[in-house]
C-alpha atoms as a PDB file:
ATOM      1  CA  UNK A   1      39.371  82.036 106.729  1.00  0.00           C
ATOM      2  CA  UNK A   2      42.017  84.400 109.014  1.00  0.00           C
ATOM      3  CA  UNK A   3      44.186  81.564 107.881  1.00  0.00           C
ATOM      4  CA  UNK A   4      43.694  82.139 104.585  1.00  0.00           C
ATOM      5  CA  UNK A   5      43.905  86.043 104.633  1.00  0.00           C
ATOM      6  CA  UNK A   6      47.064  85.825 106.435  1.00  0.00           C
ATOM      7  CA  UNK A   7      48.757  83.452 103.787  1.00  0.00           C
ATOM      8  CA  UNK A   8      47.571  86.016 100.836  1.00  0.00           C
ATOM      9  CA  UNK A   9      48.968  89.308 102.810  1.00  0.00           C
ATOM     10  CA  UNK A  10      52.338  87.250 103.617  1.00  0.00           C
ATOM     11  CA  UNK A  11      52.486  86.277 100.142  1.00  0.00           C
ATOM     12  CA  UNK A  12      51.810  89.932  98.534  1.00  0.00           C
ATOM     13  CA  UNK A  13      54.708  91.017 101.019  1.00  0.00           C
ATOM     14  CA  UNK A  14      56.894  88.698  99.202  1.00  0.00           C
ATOM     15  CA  UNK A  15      56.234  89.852  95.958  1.00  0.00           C
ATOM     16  CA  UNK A  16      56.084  93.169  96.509  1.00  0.00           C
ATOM     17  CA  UNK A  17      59.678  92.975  98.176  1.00  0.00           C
ATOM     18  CA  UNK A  18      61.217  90.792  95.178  1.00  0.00           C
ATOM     19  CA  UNK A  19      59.623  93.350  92.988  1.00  0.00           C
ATOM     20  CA  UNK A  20      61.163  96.098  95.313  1.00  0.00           C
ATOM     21  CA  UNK A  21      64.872  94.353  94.772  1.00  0.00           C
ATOM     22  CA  UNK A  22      64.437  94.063  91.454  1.00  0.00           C
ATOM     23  CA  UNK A  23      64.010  97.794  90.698  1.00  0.00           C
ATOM     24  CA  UNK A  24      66.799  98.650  92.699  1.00  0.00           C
ATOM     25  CA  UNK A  25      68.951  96.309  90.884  1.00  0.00           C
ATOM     26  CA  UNK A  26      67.863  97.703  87.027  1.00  0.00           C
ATOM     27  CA  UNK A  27      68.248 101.090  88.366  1.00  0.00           C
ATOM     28  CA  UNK A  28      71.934  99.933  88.329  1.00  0.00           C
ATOM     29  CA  UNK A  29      74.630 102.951  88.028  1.00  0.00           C
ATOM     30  CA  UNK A  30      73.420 106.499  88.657  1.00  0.00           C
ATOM     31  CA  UNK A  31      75.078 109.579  89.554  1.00  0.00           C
ATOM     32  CA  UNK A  32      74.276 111.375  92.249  1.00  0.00           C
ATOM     33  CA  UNK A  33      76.102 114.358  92.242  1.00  0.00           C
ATOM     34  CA  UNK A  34      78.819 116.436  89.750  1.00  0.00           C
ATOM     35  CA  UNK A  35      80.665 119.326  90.496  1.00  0.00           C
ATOM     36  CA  UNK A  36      83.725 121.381  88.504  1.00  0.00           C
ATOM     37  CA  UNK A  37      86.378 123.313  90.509  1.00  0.00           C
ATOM     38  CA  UNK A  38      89.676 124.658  90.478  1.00  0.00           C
ATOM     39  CA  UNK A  39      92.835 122.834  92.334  1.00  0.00           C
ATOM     40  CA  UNK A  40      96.593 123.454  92.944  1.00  0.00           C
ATOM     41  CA  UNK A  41      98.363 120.114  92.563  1.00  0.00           C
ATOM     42  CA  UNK A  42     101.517 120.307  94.781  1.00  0.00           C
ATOM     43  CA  UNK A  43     105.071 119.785  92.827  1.00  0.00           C
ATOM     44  CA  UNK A  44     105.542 116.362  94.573  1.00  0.00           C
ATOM     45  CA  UNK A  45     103.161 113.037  95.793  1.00  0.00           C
ATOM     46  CA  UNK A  46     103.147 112.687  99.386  1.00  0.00           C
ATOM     47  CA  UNK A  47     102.849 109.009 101.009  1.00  0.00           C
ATOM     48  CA  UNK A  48      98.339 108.581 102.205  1.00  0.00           C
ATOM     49  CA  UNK A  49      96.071 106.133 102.767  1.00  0.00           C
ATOM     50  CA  UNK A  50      93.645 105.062  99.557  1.00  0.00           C
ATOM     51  CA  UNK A  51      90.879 102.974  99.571  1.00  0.00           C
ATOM     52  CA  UNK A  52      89.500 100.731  97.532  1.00  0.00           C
ATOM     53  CA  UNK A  53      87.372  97.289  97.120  1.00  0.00           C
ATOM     54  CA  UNK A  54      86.524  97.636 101.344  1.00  0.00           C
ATOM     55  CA  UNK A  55      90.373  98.145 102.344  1.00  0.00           C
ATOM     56  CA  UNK A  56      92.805 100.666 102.868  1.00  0.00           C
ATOM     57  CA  UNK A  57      96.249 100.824 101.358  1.00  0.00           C
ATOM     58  CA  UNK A  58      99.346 103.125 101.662  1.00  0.00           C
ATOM     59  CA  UNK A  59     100.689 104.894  98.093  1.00  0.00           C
ATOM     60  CA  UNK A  60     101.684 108.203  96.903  1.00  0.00           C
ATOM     61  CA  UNK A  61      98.805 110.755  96.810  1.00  0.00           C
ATOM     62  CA  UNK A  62      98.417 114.166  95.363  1.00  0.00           C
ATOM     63  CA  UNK A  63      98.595 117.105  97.950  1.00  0.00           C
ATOM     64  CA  UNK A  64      96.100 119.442  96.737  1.00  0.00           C
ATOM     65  CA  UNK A  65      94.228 122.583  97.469  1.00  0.00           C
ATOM     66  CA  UNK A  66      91.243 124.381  96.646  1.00  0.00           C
ATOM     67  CA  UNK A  67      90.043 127.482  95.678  1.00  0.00           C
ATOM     68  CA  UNK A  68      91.004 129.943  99.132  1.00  0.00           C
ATOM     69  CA  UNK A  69      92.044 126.591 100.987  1.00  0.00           C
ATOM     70  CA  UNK A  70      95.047 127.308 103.534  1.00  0.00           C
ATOM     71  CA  UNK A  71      95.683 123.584 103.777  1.00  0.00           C
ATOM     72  CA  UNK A  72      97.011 120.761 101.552  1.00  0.00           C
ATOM     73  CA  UNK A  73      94.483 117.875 101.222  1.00  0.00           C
ATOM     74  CA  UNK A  74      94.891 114.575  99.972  1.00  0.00           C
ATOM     75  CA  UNK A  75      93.466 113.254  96.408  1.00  0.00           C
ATOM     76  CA  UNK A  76      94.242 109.943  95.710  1.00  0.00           C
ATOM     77  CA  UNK A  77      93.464 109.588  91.615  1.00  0.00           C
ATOM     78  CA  UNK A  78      92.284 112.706  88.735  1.00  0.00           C
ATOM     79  CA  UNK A  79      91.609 110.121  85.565  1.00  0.00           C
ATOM     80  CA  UNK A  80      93.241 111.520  82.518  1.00  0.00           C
ATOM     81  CA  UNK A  81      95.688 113.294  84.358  1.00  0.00           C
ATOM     82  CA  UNK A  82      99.653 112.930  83.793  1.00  0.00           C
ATOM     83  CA  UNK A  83     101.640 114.068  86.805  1.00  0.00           C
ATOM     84  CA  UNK A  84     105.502 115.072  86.290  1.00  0.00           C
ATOM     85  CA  UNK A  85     107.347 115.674  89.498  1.00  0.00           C
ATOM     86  CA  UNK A  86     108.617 118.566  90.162  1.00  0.00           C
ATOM     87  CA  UNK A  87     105.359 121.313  88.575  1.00  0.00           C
ATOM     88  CA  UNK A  88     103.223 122.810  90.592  1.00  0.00           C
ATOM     89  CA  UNK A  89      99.766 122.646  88.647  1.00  0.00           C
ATOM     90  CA  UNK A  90      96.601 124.778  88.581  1.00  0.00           C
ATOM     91  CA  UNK A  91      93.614 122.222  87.200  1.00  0.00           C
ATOM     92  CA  UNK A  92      90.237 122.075  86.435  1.00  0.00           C
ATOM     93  CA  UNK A  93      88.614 119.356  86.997  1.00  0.00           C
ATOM     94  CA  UNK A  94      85.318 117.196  87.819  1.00  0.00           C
ATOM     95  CA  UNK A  95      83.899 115.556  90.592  1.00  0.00           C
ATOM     96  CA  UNK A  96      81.322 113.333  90.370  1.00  0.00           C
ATOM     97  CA  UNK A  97      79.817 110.840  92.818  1.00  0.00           C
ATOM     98  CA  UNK A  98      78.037 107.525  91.790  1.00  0.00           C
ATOM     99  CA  UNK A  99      75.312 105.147  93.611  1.00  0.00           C
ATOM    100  CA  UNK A 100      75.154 101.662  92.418  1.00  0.00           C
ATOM    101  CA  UNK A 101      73.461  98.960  94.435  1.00  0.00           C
ATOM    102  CA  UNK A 102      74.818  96.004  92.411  1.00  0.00           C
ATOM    103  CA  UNK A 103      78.229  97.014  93.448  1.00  0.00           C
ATOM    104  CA  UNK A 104      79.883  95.249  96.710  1.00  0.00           C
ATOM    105  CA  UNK A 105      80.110  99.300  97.879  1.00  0.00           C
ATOM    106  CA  UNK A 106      77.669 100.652  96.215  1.00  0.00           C
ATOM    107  CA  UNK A 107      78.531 104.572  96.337  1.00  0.00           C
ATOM    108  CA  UNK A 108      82.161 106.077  95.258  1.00  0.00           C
ATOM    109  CA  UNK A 109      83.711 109.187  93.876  1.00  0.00           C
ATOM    110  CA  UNK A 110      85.527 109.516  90.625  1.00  0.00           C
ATOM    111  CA  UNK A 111      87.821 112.851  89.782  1.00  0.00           C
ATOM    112  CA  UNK A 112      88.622 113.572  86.245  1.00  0.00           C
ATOM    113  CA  UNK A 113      90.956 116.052  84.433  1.00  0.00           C
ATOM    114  CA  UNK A 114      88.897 118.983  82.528  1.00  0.00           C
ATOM    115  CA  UNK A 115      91.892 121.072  82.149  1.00  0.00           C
ATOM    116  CA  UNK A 116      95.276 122.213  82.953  1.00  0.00           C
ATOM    117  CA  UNK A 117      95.111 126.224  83.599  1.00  0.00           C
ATOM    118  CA  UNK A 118      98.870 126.122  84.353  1.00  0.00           C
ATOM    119  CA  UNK A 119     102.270 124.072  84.779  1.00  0.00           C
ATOM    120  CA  UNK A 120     104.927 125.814  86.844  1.00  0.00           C
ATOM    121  CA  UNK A 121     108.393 124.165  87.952  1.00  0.00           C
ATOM    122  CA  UNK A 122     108.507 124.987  91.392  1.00  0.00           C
ATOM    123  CA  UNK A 123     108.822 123.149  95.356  1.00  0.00           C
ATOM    124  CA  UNK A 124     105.212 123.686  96.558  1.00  0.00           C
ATOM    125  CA  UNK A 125     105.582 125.065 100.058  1.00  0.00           C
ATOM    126  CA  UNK A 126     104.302 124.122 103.323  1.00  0.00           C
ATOM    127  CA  UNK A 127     103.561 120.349 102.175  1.00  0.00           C
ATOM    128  CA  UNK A 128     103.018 117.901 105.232  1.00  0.00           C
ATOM    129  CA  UNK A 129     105.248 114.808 105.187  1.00  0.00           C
ATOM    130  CA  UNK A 130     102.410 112.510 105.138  1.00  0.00           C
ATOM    131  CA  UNK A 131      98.514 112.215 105.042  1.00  0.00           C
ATOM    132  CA  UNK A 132      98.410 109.232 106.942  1.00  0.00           C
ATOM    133  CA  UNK A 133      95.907 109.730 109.813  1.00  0.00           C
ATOM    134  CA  UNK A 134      96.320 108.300 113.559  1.00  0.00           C
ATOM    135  CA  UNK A 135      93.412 105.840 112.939  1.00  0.00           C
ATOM    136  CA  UNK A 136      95.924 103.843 110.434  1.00  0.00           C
ATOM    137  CA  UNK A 137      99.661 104.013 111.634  1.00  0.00           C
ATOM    138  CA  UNK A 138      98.270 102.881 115.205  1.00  0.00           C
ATOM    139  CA  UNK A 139      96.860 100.173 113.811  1.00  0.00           C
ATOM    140  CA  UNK A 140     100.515  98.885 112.837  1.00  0.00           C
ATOM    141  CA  UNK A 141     102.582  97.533 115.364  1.00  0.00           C
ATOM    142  CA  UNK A 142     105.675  98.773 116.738  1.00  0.00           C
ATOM    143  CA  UNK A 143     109.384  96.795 116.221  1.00  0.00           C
ATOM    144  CA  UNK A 144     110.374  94.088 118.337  1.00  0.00           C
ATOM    145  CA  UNK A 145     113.758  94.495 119.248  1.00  0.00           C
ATOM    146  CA  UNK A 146     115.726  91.489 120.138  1.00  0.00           C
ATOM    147  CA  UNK A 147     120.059  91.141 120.835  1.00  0.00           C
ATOM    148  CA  UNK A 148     122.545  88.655 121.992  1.00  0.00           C
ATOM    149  CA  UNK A 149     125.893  89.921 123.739  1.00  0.00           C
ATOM    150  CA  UNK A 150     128.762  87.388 123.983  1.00  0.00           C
ATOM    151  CA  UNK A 151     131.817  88.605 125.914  1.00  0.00           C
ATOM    152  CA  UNK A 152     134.253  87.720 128.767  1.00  0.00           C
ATOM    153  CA  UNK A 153     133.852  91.036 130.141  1.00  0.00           C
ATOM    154  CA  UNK A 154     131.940  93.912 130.446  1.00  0.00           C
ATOM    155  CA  UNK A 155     128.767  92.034 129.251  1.00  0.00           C
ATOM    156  CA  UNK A 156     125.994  93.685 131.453  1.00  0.00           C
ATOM    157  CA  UNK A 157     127.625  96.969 129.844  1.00  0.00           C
ATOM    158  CA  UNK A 158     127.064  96.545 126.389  1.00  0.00           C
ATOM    159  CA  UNK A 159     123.570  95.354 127.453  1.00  0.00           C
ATOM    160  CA  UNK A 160     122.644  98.353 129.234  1.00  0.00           C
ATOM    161  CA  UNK A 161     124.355 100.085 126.118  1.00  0.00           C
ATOM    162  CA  UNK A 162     122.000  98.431 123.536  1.00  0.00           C
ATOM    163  CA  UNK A 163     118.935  98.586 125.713  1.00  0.00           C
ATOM    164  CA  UNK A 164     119.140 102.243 125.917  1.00  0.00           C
ATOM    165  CA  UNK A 165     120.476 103.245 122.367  1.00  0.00           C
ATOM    166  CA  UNK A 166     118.687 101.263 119.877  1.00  0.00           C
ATOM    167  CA  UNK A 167     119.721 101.745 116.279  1.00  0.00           C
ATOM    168  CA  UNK A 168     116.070 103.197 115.191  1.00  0.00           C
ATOM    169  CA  UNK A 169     113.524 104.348 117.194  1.00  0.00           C
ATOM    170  CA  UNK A 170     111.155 101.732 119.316  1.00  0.00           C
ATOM    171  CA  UNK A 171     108.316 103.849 119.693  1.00  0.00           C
ATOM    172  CA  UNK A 172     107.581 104.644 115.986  1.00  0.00           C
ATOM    173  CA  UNK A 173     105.513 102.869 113.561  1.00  0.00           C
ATOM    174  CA  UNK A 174     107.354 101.668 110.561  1.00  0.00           C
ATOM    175  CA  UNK A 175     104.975 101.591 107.185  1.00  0.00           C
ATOM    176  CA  UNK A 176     105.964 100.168 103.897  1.00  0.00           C
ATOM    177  CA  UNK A 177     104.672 100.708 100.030  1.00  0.00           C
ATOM    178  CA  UNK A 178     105.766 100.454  96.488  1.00  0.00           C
ATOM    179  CA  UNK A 179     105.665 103.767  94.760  1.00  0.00           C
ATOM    180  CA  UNK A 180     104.833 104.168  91.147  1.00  0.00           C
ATOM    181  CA  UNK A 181     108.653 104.270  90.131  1.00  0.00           C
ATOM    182  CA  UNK A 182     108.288 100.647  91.762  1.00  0.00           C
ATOM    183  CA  UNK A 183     111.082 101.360  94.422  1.00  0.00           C
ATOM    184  CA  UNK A 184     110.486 100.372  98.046  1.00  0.00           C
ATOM    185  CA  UNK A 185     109.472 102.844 100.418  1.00  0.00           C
ATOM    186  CA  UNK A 186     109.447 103.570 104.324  1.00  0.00           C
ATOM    187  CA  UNK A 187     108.277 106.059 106.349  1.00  0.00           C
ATOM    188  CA  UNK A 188     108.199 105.803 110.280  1.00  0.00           C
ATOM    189  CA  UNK A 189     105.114 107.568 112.224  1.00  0.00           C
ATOM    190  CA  UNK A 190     104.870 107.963 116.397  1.00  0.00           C
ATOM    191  CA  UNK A 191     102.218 110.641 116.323  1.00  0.00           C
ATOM    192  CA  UNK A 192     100.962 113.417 114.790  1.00  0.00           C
ATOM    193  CA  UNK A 193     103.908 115.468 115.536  1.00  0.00           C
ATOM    194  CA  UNK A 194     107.035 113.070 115.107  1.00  0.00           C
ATOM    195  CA  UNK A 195     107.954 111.974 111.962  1.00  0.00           C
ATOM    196  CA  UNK A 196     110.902 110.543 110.548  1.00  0.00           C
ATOM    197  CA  UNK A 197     111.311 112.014 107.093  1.00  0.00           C
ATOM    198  CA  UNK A 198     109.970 109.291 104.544  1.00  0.00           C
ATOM    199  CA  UNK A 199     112.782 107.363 102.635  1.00  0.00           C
ATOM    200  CA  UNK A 200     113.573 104.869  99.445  1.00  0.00           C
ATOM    201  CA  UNK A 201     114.791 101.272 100.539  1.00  0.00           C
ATOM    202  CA  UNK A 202     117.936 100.208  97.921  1.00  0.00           C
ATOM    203  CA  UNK A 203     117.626  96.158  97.976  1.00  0.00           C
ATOM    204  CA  UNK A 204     120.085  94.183  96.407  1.00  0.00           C
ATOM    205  CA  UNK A 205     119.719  90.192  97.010  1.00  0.00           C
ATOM    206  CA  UNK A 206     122.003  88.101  99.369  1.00  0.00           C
ATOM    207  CA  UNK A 207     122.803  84.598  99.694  1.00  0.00           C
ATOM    208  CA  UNK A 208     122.230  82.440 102.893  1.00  0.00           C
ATOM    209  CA  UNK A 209     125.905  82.015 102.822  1.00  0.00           C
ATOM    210  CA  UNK A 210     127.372  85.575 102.938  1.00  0.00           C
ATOM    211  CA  UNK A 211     125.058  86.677 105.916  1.00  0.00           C
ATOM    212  CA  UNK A 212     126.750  86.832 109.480  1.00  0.00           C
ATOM    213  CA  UNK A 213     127.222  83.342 111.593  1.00  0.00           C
ATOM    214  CA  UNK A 214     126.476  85.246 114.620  1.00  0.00           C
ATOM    215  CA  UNK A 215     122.683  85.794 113.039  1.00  0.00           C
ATOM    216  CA  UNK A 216     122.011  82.176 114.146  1.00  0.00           C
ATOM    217  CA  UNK A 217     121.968  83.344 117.868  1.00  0.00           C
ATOM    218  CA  UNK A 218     118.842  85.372 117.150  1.00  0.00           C
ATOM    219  CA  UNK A 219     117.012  83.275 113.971  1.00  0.00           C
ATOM    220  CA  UNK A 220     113.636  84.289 112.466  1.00  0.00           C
ATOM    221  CA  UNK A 221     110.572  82.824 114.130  1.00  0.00           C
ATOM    222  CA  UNK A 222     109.765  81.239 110.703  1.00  0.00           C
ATOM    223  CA  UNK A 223     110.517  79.880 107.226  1.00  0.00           C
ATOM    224  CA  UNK A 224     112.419  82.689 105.166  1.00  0.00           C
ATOM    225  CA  UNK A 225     111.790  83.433 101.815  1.00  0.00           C
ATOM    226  CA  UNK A 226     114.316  85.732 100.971  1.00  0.00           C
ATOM    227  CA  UNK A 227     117.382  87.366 101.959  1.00  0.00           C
ATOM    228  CA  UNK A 228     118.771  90.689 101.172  1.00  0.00           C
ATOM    229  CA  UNK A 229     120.334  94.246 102.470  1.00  0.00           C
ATOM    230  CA  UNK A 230     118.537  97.262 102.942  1.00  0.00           C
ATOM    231  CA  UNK A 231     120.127 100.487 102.630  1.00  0.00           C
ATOM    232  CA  UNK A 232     118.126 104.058 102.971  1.00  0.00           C
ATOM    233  CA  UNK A 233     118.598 106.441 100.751  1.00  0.00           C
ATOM    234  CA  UNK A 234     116.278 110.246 100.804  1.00  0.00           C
ATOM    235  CA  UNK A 235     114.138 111.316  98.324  1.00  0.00           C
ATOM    236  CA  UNK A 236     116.489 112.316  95.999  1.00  0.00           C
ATOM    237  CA  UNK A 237     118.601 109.208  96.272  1.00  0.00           C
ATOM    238  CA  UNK A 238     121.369 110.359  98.199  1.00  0.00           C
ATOM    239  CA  UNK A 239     122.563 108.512 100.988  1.00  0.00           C
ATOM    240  CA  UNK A 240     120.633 109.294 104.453  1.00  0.00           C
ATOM    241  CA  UNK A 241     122.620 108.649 108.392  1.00  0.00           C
ATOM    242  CA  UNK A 242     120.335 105.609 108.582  1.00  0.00           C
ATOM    243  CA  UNK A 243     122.360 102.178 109.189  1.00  0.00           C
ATOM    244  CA  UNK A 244     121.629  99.553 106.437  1.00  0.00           C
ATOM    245  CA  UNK A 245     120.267  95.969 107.908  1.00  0.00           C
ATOM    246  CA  UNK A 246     120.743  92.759 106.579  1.00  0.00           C
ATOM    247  CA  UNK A 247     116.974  91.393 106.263  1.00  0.00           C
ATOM    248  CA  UNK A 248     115.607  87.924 106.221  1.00  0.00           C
ATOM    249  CA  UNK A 249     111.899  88.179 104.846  1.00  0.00           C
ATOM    250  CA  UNK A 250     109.900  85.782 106.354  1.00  0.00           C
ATOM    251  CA  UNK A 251     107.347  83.395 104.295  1.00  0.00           C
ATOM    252  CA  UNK A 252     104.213  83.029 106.238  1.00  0.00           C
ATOM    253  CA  UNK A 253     103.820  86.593 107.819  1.00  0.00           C
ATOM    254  CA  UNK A 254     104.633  89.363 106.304  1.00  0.00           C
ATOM    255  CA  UNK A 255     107.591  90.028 108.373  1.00  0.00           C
ATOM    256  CA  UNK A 256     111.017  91.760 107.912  1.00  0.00           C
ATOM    257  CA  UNK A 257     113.666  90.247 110.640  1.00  0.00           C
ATOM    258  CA  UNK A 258     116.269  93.220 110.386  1.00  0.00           C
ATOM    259  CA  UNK A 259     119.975  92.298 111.759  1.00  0.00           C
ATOM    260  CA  UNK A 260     123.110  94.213 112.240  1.00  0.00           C
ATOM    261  CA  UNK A 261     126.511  92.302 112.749  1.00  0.00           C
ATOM    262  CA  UNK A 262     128.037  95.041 115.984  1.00  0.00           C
ATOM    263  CA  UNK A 263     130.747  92.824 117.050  1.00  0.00           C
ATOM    264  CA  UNK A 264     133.367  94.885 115.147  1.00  0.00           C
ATOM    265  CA  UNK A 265     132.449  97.761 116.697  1.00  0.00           C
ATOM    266  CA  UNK A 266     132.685  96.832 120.245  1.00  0.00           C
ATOM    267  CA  UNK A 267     135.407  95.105 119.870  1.00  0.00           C
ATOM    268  CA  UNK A 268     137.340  98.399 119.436  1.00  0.00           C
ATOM    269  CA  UNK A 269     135.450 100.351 122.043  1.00  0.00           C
ATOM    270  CA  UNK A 270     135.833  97.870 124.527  1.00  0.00           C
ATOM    271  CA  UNK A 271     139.553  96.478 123.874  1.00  0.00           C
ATOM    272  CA  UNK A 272     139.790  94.751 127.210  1.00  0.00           C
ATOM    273  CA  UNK A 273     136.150  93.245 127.203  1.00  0.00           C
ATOM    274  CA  UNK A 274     136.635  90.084 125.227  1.00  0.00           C
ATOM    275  CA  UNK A 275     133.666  90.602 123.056  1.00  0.00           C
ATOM    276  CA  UNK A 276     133.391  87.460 120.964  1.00  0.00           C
ATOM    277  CA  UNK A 277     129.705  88.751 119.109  1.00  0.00           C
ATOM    278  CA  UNK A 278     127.539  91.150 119.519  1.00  0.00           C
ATOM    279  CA  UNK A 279     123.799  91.309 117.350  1.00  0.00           C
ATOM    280  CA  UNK A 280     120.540  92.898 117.204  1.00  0.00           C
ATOM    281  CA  UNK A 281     117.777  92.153 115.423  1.00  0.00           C
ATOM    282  CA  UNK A 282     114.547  93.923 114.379  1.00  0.00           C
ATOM    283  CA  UNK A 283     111.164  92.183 113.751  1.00  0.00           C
ATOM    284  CA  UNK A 284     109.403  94.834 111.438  1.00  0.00           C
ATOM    285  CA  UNK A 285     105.258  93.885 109.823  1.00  0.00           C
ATOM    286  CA  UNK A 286     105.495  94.711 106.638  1.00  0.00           C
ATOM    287  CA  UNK A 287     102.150  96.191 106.048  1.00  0.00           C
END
């Protein structure tokens, strides 16, 4: 008989928890809460972190502030909203969160355009060079720096020499994304107070056979799937002091193997040295 009473409870448990699933499942999408407020939309997108389907992704974001705010904050998308570079905008617009179990994450926010109180051309002051936090550029790792030296003299010299003066920073982290005018972009993080001002990467496509012999003495530590040089340009497409690279991409990891030819160079600073070649090399992720 206990036996028997014990079966029927476990089985009403059952049912009652299938028909507990069930209503959460028709409840399907339902929002949870909406709000309308005023925003200034700074005159230019500033490189942030998004999110979306469980992961988080670099892109261009809006800097934006609200009503009284001191501070620019970062909005990733305002549906129905067309953005022109170079306006500083006063908006009105909605905010409404959602809740829907069905969904692999179930609760998100969506911002949408009511309307545009003004347009002005104008550089919006005071904008931060990024909204990336700490929590994401740590997580990307920092270059390896490699080089070869070949000369009859002077050799430990132009070691010491390229072991104290690398040709970019060792102790920043170097991020990567595609903006929305579809041009690579870097910008190079080593905490919240050092930042190398972001910058558009020109690539134009190389053959195997116009890159550097000397590149052999340092090669990738994989298959390459492409070859190319990099030159930096700033924002407004001028040409920055950074050196360009020649870059083998590599096929399995999403590596960049950065090289720079510096035999020329020492060569004339060191007349008497006998430098035959002289290389570094750069192994950048390519997040």
């Amino acid at each position: 008989m206990k036996t028997q009473k014990l079966e029927i409870l476990i089985l009403f448990l059952c049912i009652f928890g299938f028909i507990g699933c069930d209503n959460k499942d028709e409840e399907g999408e339902k929002v949870t809460d909406y709000k309308e407020y005023s925003l200034t939309i700074a005159s230019k997108k500033i490189p942030g972190v998004c999110w979306s389907d469980g992961f988080n992704y670099l892109s261009d974001v809006y800097a934006v502030k609200k009503e009284n705010a001191q501070e620019w904050e970062s909005l990733g998308v305002i549906d129905e909203f067309e953005f022109e570079k170079g306006y500083e905008y006063k908006v009105k617009i909605s905010e409404t969160n959602y809740l829907d179990y069905s969904m692999g994450n179930p609760a998100w926010t969506e911002y949408e355009l009511l309307e545009i109180i003004s347009k002005d051309r104008k550089d919006s002051e005071n904008l931060p060079l990024h909204f990336i936090p700490k929590s994401y550029y740590e997580n990307v790792q920092l270059p390896k720096y490699r080089y070869v030296v070949d000369a009859d003299n002077n050799q430990k010299l132009i070691e010491e020499e390229l072991e104290k003066k690398s040709l970019i920073p060792l102790d920043f982290h170097y991020m990567f994304w595609r903006s929305e005018d579809k041009f690579l972009r870097c910008i190079a993080i080593k905490d919240d107070n050092n930042t190398l001002e972001p910058c558009i990467i020109k690539s134009e496509n190389k053959d195997l056979k116009e890159m550097p012999e000397s590149y052999k003495l340092l090669p990738p530590k994989e298959n390459v799937k492409g070859f190319m040089e990099w030159t930096f340009l700033n924002e407004d497409g001028n040409d920055t002091n950074y050196p360009s690279f020649d870059v083998f991409l590599g096929r399995s990891t999403k590596m960049a193997y950065l090289y720079k030819d510096l035999s020329k160079y020492y060569k004339n600073k060191y007349p008497q040295a006998g430098v035959k070649t002289v290389v570094v090399s750069y192994i950048i992720a390519i997040n």
